[in-house]
C-alpha atoms as a PDB file:
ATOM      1  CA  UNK A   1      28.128  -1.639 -20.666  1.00  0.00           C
ATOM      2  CA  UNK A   2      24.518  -1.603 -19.166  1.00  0.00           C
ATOM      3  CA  UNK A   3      23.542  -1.057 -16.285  1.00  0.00           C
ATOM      4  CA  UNK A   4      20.188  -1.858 -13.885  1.00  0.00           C
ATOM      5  CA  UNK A   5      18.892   0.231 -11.515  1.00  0.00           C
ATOM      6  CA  UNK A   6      16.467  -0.794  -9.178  1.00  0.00           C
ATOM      7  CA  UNK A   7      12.951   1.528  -8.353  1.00  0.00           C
ATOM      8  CA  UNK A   8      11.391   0.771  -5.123  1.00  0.00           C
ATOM      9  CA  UNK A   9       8.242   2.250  -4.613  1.00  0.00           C
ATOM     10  CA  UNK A  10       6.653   2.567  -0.870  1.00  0.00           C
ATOM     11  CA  UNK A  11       2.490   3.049  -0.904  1.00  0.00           C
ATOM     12  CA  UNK A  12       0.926   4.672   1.904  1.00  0.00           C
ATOM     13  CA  UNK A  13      -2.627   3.741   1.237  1.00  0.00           C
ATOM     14  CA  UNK A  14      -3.870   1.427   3.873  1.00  0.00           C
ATOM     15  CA  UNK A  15      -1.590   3.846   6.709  1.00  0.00           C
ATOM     16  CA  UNK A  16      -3.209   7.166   5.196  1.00  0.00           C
ATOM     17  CA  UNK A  17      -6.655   5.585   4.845  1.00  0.00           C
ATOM     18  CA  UNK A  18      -6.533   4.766   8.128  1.00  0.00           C
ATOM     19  CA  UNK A  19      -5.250   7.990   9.551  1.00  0.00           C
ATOM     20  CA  UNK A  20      -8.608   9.735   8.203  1.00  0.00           C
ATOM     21  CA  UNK A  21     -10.993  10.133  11.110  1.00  0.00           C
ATOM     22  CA  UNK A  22     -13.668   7.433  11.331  1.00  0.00           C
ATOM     23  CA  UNK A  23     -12.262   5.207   8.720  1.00  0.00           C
ATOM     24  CA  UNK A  24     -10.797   1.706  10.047  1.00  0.00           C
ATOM     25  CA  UNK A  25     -10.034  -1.705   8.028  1.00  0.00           C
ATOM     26  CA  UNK A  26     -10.518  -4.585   9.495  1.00  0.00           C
ATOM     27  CA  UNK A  27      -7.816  -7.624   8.468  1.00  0.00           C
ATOM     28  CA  UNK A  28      -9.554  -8.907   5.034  1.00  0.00           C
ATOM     29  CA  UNK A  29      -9.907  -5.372   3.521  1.00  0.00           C
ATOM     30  CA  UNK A  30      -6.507  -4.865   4.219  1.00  0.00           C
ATOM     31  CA  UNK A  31      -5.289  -7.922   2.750  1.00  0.00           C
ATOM     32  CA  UNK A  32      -7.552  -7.466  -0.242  1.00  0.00           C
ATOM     33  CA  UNK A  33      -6.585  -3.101  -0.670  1.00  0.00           C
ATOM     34  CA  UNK A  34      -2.999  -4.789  -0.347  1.00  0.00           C
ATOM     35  CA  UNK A  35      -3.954  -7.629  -3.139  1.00  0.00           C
ATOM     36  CA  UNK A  36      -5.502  -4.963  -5.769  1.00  0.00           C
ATOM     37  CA  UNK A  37      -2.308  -2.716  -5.299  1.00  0.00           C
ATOM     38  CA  UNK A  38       0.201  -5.208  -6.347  1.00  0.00           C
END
């Protein structure tokens, strides 16, 4: 019998980045911080 487990992994990049004082993304770095990470 085998079984599957699923891993779900949640990355706080773009929310922490942005959380750090003078640092803000504008829509296409997000989308591309978002592209590299996947």
């Amino acid at each position: 019998m085998s079984s599957t487990k699923k891993i779900q992994l949640m990355d706080t990049t773009l929310r922490d980045g942005e959380q750090t004082q003078g640092v803000s993304f504008t829509p296409p770095e997000k989308a591309n911080i978002a592209k590299t990470l996947l």
